[in-house]
Protein backbone atom coordinates (compact mmCIF):
# COMPACT_ATOMS: atom_id res chain seq x y z
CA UNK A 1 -53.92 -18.54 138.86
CA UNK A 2 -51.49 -21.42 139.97
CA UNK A 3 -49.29 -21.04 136.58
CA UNK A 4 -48.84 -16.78 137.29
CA UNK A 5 -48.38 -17.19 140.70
CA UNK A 6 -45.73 -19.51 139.85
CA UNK A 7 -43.91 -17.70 137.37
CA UNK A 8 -44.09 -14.73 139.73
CA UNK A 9 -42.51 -16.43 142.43
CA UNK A 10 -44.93 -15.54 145.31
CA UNK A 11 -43.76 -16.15 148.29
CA UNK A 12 -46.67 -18.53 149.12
CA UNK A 13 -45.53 -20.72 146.42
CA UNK A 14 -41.76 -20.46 146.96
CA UNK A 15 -42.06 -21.66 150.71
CA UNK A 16 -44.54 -24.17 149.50
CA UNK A 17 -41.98 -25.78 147.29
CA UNK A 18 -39.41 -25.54 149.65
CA UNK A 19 -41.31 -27.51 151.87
CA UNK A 20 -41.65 -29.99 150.07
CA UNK A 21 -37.78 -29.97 148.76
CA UNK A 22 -38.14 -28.80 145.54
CA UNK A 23 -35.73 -26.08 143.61
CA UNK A 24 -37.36 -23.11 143.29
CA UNK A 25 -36.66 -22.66 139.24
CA UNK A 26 -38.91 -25.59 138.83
CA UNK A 27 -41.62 -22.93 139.66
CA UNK A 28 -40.93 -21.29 135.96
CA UNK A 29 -41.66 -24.44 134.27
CA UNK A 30 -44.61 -25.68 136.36
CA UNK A 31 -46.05 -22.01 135.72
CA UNK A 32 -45.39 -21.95 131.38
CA UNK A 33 -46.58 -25.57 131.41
CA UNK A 34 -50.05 -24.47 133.21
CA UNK A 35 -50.49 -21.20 131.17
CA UNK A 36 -50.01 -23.03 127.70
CA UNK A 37 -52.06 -25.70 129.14
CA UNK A 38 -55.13 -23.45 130.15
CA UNK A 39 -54.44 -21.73 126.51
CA UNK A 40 -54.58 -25.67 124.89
CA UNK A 41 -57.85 -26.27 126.77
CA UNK A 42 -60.03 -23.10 126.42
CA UNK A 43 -58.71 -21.85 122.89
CA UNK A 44 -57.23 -25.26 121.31
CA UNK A 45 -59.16 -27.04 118.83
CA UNK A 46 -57.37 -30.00 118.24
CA UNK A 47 -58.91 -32.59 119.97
CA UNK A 48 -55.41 -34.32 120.82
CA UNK A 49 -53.86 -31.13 122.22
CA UNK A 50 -56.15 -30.75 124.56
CA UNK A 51 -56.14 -34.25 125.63
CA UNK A 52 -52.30 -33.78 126.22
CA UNK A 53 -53.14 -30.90 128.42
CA UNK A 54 -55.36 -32.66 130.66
CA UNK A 55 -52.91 -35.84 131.12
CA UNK A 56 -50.27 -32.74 132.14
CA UNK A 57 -52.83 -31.24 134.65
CA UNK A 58 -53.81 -34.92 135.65
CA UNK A 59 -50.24 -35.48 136.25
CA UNK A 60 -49.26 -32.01 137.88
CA UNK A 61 -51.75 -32.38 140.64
CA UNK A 62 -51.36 -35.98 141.31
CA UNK A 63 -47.59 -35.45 141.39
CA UNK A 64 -48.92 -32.66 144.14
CA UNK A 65 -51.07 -34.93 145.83
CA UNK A 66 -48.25 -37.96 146.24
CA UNK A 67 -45.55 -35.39 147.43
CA UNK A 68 -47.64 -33.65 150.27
CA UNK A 69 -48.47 -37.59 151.23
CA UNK A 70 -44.92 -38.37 151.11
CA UNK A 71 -43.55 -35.34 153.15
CA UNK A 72 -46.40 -35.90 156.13
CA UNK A 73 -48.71 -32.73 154.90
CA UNK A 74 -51.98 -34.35 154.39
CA UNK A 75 -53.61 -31.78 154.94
CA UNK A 76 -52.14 -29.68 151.77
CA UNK A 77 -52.79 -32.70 149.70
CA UNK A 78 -56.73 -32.25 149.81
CA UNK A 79 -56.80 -29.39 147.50
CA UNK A 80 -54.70 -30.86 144.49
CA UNK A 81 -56.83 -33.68 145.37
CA UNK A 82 -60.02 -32.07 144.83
CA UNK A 83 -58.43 -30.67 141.92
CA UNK A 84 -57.98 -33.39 140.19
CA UNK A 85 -61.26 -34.51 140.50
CA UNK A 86 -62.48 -31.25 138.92
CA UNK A 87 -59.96 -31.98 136.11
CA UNK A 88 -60.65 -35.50 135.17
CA UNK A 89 -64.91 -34.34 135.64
CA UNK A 90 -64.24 -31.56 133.08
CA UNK A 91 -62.12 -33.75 131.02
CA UNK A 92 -65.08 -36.28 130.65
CA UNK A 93 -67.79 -34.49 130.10
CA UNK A 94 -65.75 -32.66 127.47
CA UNK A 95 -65.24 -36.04 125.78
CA UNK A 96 -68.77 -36.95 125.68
CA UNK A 97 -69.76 -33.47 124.23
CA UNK A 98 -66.72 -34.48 121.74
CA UNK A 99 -68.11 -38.04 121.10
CA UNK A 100 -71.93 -36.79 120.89
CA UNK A 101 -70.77 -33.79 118.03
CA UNK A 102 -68.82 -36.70 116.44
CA UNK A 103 -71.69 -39.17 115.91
CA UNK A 104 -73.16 -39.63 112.95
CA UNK A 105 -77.05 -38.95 112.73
């Protein structure tokens, strides 16, 4: 939801980045980069692509987390936070479903 709310420009997430002083076209970008990443992750099946798209999620929302930290909104930081957790979870037990369909019996 993130990525089309971003390319929309909702107003949610253009005062969001402008809190945080952000340009607003950055909002295009972030929202391609998180559409073709959802696409690389649910429909890929190259092993490396996807990998590539969970180091760009991992870095999206810690790159969320450090700037609400750094402009003083704590608060808004717990959610890419908790994020991120959800996103390195799914990225590891992906791996070990990988690693177990990869092993030899």
């Amino acid at each position: 939801m993130g990525g089309i709310t971003e390319l929309l420009e909702v107003p949610m997430q253009v005062i969001g980045m402008k809190s945080l002083g952000y340009p607003i076209y950055i909002l295009h970008f972030l929202g391609l980069a998180k559409l073709l990443g959802v696409a690389a992750i649910l429909y890929g099946k190259q092993h490396r692509l996807k990998e590539w798209a969970y180091a760009g999620f991992t870095f999206d929302l810690l790159g969320a987390v450090y700037s609400h930290v750094m402009s003083g909104q704590l608060k808004e930081a717990a959610a890419p936070l908790v994020l991120t957790i959800i996103c390195l979870l799914t990225y590891f037990l992906w791996r070990k479903n990988v690693d177990v369909k990869c092993t030899p019996v």
